[in-house]
C-alpha atoms as a PDB file:
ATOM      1  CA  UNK A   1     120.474 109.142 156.854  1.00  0.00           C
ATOM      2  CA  UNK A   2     121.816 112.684 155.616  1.00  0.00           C
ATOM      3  CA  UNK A   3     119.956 115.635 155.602  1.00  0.00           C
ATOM      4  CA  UNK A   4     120.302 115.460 151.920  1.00  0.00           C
ATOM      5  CA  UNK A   5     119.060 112.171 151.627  1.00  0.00           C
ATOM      6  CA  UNK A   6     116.417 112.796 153.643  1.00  0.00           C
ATOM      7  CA  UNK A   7     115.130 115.451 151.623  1.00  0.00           C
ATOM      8  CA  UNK A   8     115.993 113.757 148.274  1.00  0.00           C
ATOM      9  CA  UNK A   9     113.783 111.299 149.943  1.00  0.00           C
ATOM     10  CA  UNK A  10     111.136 113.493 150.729  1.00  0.00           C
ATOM     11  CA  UNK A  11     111.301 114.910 147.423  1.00  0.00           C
ATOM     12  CA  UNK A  12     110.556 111.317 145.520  1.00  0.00           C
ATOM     13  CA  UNK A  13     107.579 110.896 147.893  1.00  0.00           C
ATOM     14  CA  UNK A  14     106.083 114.222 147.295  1.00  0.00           C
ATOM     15  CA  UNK A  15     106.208 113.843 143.999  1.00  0.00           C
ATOM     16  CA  UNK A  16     104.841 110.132 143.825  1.00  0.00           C
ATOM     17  CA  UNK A  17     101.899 111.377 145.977  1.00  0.00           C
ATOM     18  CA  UNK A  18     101.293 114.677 143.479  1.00  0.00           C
ATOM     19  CA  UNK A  19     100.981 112.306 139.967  1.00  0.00           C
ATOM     20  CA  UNK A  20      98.151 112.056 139.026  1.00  0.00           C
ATOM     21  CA  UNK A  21      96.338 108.796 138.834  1.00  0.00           C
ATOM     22  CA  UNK A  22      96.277 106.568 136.276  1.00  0.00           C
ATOM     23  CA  UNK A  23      99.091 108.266 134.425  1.00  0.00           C
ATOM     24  CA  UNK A  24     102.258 105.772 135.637  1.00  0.00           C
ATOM     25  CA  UNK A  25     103.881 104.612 132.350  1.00  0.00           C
ATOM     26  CA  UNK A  26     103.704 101.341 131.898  1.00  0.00           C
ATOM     27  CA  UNK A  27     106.747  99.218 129.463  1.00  0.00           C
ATOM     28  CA  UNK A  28     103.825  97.402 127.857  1.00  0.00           C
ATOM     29  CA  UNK A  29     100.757  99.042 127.533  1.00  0.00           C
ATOM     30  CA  UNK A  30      97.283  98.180 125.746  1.00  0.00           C
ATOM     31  CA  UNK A  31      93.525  99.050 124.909  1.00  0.00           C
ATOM     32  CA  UNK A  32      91.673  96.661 123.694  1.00  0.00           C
ATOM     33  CA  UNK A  33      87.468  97.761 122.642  1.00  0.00           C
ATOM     34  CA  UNK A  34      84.957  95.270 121.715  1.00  0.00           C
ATOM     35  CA  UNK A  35      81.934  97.068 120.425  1.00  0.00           C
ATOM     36  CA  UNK A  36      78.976  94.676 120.001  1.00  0.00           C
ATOM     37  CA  UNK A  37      75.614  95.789 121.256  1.00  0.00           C
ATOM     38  CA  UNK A  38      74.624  98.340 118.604  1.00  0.00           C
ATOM     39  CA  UNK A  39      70.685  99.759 118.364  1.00  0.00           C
ATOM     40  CA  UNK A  40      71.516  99.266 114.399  1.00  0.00           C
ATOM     41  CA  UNK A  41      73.119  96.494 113.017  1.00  0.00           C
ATOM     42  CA  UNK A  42      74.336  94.559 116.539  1.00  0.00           C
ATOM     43  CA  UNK A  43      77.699  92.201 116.030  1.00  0.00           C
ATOM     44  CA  UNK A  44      77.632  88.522 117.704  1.00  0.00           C
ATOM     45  CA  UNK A  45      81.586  88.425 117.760  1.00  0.00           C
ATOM     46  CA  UNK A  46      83.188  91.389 118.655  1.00  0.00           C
ATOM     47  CA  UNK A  47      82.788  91.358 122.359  1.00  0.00           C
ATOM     48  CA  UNK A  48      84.406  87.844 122.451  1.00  0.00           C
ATOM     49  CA  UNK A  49      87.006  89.445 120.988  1.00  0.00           C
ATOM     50  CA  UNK A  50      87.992  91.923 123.342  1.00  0.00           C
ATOM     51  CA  UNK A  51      87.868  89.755 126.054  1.00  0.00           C
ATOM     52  CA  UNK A  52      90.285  87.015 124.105  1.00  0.00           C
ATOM     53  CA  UNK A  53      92.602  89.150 122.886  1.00  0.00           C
ATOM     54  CA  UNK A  54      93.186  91.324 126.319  1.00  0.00           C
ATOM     55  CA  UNK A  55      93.540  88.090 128.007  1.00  0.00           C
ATOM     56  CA  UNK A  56      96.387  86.784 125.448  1.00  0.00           C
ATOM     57  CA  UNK A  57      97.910  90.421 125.851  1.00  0.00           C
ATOM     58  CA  UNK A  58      97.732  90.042 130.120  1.00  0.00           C
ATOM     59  CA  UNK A  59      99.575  86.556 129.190  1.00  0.00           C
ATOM     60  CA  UNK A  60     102.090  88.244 127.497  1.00  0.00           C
ATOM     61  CA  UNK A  61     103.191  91.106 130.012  1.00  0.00           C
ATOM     62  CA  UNK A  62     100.789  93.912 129.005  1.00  0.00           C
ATOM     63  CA  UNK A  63      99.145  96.634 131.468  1.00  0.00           C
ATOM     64  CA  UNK A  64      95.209  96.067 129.578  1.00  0.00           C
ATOM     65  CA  UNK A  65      92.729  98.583 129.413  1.00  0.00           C
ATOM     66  CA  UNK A  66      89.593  96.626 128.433  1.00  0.00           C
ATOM     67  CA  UNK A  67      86.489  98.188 127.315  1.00  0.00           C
ATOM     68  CA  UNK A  68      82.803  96.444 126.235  1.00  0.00           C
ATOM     69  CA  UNK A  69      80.022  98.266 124.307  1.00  0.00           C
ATOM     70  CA  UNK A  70      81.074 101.285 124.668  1.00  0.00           C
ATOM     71  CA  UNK A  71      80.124 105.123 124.289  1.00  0.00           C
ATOM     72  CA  UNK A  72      81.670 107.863 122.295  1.00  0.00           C
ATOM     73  CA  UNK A  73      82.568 109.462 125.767  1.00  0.00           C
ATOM     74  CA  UNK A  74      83.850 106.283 127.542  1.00  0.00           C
ATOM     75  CA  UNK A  75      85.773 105.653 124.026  1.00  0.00           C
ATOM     76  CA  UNK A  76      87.321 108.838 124.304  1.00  0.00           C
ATOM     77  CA  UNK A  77      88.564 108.741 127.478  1.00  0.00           C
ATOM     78  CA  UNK A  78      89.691 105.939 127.386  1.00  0.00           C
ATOM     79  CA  UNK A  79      92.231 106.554 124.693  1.00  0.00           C
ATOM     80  CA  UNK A  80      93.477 109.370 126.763  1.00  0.00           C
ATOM     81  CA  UNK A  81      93.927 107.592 129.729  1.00  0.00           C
ATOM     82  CA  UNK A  82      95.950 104.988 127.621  1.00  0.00           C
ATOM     83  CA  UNK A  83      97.762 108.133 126.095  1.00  0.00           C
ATOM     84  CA  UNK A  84      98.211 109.675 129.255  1.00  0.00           C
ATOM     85  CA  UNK A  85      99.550 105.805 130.861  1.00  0.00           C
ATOM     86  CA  UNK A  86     101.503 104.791 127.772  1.00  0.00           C
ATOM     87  CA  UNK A  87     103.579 108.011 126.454  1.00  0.00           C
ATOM     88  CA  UNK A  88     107.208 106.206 127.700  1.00  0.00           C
ATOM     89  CA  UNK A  89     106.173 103.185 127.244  1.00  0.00           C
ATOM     90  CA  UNK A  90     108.378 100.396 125.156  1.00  0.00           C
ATOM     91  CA  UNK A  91     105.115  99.076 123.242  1.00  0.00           C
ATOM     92  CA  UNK A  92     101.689 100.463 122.856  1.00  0.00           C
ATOM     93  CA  UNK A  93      99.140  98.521 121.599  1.00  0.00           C
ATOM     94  CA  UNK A  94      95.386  99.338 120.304  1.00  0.00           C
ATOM     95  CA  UNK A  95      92.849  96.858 119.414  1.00  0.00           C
ATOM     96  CA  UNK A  96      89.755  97.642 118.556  1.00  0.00           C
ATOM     97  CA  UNK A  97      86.431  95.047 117.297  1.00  0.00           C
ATOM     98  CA  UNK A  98      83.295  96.348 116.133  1.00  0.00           C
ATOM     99  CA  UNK A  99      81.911  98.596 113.347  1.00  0.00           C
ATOM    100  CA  UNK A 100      84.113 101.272 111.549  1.00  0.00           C
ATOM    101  CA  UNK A 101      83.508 103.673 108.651  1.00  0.00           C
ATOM    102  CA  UNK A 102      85.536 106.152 106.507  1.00  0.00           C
ATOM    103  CA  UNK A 103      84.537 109.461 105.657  1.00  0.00           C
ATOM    104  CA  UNK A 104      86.226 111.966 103.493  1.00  0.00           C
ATOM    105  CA  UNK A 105      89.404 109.253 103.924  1.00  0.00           C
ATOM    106  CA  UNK A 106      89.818 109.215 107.355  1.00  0.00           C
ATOM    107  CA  UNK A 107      88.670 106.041 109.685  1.00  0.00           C
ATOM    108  CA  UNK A 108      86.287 106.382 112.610  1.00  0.00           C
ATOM    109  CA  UNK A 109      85.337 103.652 114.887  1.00  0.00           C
ATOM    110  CA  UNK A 110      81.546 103.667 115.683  1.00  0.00           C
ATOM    111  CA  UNK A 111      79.986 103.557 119.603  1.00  0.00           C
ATOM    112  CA  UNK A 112      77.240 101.491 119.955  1.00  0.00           C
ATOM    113  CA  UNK A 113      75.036 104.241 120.772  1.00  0.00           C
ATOM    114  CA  UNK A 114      75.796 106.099 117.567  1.00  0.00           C
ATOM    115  CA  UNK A 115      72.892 105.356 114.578  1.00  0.00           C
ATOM    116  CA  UNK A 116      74.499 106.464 111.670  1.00  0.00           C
ATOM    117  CA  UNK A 117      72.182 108.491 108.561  1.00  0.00           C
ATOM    118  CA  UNK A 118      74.276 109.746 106.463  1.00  0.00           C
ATOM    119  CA  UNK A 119      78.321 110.304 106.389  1.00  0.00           C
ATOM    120  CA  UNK A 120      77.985 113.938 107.978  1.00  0.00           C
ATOM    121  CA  UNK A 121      77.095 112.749 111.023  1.00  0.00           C
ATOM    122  CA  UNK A 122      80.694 110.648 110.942  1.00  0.00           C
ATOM    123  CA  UNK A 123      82.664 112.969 112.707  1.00  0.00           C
ATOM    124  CA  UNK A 124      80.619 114.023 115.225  1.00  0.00           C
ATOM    125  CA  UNK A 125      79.180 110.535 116.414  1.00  0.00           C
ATOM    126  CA  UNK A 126      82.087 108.394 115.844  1.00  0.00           C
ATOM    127  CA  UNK A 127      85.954 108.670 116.873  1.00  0.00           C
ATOM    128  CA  UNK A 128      88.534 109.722 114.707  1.00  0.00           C
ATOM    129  CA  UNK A 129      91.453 106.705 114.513  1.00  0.00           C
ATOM    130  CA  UNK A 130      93.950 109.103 113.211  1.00  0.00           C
ATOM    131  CA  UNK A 131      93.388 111.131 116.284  1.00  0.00           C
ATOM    132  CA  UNK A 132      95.227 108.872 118.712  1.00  0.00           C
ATOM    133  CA  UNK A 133      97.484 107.358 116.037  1.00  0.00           C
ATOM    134  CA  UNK A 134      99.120 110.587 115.617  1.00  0.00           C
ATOM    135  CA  UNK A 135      98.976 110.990 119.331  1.00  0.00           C
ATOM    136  CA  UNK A 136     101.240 107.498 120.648  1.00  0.00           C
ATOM    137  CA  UNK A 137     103.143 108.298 117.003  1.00  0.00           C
ATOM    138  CA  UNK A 138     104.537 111.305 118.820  1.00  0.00           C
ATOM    139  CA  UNK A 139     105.096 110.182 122.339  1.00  0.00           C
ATOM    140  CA  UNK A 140     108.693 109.517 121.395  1.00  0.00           C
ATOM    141  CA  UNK A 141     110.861 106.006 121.138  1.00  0.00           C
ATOM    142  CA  UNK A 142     109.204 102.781 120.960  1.00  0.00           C
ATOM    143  CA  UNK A 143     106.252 100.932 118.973  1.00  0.00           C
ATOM    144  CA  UNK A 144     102.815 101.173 118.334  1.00  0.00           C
ATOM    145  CA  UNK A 145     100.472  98.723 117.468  1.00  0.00           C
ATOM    146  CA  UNK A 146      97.301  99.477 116.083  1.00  0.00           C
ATOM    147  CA  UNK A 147      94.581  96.553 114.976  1.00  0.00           C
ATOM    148  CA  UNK A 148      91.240  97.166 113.713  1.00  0.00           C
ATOM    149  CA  UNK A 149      88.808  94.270 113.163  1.00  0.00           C
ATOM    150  CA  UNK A 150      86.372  96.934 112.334  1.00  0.00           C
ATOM    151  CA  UNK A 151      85.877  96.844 108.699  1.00  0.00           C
ATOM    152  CA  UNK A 152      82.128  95.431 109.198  1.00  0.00           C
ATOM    153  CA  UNK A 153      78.950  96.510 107.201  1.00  0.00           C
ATOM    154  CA  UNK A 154      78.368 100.075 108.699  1.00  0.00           C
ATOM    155  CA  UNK A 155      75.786 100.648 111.110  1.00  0.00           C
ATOM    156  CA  UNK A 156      73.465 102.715 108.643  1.00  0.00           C
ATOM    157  CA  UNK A 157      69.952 102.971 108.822  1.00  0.00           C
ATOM    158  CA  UNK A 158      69.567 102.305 104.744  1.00  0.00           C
ATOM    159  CA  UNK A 159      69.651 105.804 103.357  1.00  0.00           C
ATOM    160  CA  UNK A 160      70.785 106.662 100.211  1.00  0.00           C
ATOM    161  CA  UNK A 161      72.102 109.226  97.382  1.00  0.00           C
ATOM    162  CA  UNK A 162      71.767 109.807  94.261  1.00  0.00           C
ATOM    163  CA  UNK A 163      75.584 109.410  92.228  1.00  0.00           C
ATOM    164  CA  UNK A 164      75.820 109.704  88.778  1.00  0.00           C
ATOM    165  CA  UNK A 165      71.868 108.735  88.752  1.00  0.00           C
ATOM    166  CA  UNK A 166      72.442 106.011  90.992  1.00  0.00           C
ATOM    167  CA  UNK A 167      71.285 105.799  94.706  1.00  0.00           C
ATOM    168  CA  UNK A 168      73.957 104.472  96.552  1.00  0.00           C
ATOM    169  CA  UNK A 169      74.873 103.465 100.419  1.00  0.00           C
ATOM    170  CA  UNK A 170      75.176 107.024 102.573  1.00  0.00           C
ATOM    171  CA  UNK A 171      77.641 105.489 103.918  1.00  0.00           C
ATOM    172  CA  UNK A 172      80.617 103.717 102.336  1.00  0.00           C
ATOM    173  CA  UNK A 173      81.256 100.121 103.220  1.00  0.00           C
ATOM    174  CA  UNK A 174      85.306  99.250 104.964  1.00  0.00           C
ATOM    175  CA  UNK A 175      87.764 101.497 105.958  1.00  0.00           C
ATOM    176  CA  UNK A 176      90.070 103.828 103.837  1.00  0.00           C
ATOM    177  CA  UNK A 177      93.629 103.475 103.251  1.00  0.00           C
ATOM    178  CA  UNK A 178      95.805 105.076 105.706  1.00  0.00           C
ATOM    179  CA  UNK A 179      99.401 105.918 106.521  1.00  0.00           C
ATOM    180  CA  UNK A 180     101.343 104.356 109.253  1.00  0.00           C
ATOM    181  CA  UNK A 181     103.369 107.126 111.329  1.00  0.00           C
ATOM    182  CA  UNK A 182     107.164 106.337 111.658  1.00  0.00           C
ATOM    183  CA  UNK A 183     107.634 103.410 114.305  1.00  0.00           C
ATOM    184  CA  UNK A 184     103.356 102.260 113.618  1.00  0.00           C
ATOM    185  CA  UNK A 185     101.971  99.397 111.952  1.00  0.00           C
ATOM    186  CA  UNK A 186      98.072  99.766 111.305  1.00  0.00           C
ATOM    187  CA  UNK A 187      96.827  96.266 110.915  1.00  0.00           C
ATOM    188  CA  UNK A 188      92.744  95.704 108.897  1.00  0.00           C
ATOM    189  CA  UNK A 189      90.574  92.738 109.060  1.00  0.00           C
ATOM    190  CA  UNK A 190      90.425  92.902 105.400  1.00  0.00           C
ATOM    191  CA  UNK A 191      91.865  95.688 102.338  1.00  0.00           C
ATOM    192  CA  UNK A 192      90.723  99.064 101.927  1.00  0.00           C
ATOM    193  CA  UNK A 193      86.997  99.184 101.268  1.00  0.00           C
ATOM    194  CA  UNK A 194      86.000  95.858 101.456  1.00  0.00           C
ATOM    195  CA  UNK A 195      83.752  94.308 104.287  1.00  0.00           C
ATOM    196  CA  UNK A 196      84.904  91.450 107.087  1.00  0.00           C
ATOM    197  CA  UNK A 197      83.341  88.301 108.189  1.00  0.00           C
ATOM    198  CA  UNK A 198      82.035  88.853 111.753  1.00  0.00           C
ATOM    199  CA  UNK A 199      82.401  85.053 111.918  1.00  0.00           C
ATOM    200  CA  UNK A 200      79.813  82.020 113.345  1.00  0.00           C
ATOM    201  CA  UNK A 201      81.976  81.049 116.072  1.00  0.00           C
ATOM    202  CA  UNK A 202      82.943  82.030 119.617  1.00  0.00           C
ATOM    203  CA  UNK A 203      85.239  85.127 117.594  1.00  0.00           C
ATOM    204  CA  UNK A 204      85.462  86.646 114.652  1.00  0.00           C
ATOM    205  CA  UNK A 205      87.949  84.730 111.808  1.00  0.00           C
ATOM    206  CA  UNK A 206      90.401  87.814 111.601  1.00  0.00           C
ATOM    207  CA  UNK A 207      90.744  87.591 115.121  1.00  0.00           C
ATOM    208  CA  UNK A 208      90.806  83.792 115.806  1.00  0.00           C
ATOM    209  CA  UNK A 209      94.034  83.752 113.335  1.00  0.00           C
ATOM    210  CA  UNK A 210      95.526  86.907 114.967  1.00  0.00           C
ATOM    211  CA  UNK A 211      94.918  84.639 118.622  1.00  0.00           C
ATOM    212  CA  UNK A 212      96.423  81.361 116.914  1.00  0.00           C
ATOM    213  CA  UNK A 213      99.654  83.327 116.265  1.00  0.00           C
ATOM    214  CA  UNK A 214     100.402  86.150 118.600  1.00  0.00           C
ATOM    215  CA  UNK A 215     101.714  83.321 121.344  1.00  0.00           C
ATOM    216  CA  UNK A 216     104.581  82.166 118.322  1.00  0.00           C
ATOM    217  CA  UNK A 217     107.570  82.485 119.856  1.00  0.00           C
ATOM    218  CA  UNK A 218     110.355  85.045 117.820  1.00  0.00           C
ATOM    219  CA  UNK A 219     107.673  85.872 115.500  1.00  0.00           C
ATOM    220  CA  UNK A 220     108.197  89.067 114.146  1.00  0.00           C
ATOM    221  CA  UNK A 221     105.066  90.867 113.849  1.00  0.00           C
ATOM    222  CA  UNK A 222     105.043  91.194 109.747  1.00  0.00           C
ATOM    223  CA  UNK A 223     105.249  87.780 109.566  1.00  0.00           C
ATOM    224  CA  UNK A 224     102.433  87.177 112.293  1.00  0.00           C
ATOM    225  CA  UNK A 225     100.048  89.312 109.932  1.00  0.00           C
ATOM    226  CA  UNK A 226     101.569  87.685 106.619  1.00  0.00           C
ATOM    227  CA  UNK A 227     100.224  84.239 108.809  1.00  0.00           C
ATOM    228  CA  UNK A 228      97.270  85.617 109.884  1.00  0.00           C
ATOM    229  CA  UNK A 229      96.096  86.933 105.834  1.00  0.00           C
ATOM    230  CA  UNK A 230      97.460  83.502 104.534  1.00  0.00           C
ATOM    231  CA  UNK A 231      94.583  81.696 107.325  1.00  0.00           C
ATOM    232  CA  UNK A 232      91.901  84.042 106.665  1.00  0.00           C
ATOM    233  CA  UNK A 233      92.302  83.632 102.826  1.00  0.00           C
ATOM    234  CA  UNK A 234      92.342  80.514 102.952  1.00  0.00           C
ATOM    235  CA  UNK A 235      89.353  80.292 105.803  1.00  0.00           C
ATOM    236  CA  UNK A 236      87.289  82.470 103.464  1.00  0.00           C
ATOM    237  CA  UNK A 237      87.954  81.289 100.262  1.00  0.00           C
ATOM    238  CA  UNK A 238      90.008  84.231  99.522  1.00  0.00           C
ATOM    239  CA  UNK A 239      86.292  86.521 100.269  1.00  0.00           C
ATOM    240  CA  UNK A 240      88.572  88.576 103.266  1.00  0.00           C
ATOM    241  CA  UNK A 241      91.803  89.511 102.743  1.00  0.00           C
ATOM    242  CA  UNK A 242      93.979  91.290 105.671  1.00  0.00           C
ATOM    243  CA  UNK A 243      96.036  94.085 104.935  1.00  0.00           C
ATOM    244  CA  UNK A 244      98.714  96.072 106.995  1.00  0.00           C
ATOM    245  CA  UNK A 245     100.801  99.129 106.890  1.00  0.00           C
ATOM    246  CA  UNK A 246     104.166  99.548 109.033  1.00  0.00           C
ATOM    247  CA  UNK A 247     107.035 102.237 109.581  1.00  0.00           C
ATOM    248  CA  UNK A 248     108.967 100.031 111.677  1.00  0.00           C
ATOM    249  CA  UNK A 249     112.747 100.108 111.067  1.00  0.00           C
ATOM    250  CA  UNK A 250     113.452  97.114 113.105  1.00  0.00           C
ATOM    251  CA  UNK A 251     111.753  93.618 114.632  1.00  0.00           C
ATOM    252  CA  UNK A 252     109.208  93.411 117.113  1.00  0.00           C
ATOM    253  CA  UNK A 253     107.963  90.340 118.261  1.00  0.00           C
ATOM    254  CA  UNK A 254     104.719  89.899 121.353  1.00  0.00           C
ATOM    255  CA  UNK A 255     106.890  87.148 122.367  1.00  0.00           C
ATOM    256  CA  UNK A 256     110.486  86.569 122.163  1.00  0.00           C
ATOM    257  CA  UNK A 257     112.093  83.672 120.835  1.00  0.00           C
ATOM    258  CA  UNK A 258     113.489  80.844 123.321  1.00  0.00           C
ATOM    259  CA  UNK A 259     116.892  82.373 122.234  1.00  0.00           C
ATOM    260  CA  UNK A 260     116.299  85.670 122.891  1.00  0.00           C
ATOM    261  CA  UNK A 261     115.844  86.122 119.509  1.00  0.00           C
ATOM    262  CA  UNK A 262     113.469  89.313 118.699  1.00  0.00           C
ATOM    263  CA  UNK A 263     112.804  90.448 121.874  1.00  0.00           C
ATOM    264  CA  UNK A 264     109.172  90.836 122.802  1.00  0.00           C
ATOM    265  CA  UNK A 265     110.389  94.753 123.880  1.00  0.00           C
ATOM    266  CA  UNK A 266     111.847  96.164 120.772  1.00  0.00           C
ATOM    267  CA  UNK A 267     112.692  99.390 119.450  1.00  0.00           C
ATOM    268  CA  UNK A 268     111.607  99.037 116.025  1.00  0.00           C
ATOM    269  CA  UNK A 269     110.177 102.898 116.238  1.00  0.00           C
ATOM    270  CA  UNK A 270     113.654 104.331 116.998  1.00  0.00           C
ATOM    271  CA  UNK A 271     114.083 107.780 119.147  1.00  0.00           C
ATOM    272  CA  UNK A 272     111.797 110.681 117.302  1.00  0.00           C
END
């Protein structure tokens, strides 16, 4: 070998060894939270969830980052490990089960340890969604994934306020409207405001219909969700109904057609 090989050589080792852990981009990447065990308002589904959806997302090729019941800290880091892990990746993919609420328009997903009184206490005991979605929206080419089958009855302790002489919820029921950054598509258990089924089976109904089609071969994903909200509406009598938003300027499918027709890696986010 040539002394400059040698040291080019040296060079790539020295470097592997210096990264820091945990941080190695991954082409498909995903976190996947099931939030269940609450000390208000518990969830039989969510959990289930978690575990069935990272297991069809290990299936499919993904690096999974699977977390159960957790805490506002071990929520927050682990969004910034997968931030940290997925910033080149090709796909990046967050799904989350459990209780969510809105406050002042902006989504938060809710630990289990959190016990909610009023909406104040939102932002500091919850985690922001737009947070990270703004985060992976700027980590450059590829797509992001979000799904929340979070749009429960909030985890409130049955407070109330007085509006327009009526004593209403302290905190609002469903999640708010919200706007998918270029190359994103934010996927809901059910529209704006409204609250979701956690379901009587092993999972949740959102989230058995989201299983039943993410294994469709060349499915793009706006037609996987356009299946998923026909099943649910049709599950619930039309009592849930899913809702998306996207920026993607191209297809993306979680598993490519036997053709190699929309390829399970796409680039539907384009270079930013």
């Amino acid at each position: 070998m040539s002394p400059l090989a040698s040291f080019v050589a040296s060079l790539a080792l020295l470097l592997a060894l210096a990264a820091p852990a945990g941080t190695a981009a991954e082409a498909r990447i995903a976190l996947v939270i099931g939030n269940a065990d609450y000390a208000v308002r518990p969830l039989r589904n969510s959990v289930n969830d978690a575990r069935a959806v990272a297991g069809a997302l290990k299936g499919l090729g993904y690096e999974v980052l699977l977390r159960e019941n957790a805490s506002q800290r071990a929520m927050l880091d682990a969004m910034r490990e997968f931030w940290l892990r997925g910033r080149q990746a090709e796909v990046r993919v967050l799904y989350y089960s459990g209780h969510g609420v809105q406050h002042r328009g902006r989504n938060f997903l809710v630990p289990v340890e959190a016990v909610l009184k009023t909406e104040d206490e939102v932002p500091r005991k919850a985690v922001a969604v737009a947070d990270l979605v703004d985060k992976l929206a700027a980590s450059g080419a590829g797509v992001n994934i979000v799904i929340l089958d979070a749009c429960r009855t909030p985890p409130w302790l049955g407070t109330t306020r007085t509006r327009g002489g009526a004593q209403v919820p302290a905190i609002a029921s469903g999640l708010a409207q919200a706007v998918a950054p270029r190359g994103t598509v934010i996927a809901f258990a059910t529209a704006p405001g409204a609250v979701a089924l956690d379901g009587t089976e092993g999972n949740g109904v959102y989230t058995r219909h989201l299983l039943a089609q993410m294994n469709v071969p060349g499915l793009a994903v706006e037609q996987l969700f356009k299946r998923v909200r026909a099943g649910v509406l049709k599950e619930t009598a039309e009592k849930q109904i899913p809702w998306e938003t996207s920026s993607l300027t191209g297809d993306f499918c979680f598993r490519s057609g036997e053709s190699g027709e929309c390829p399970a890696i796409a680039f539907a986010g384009a270079s930013r």
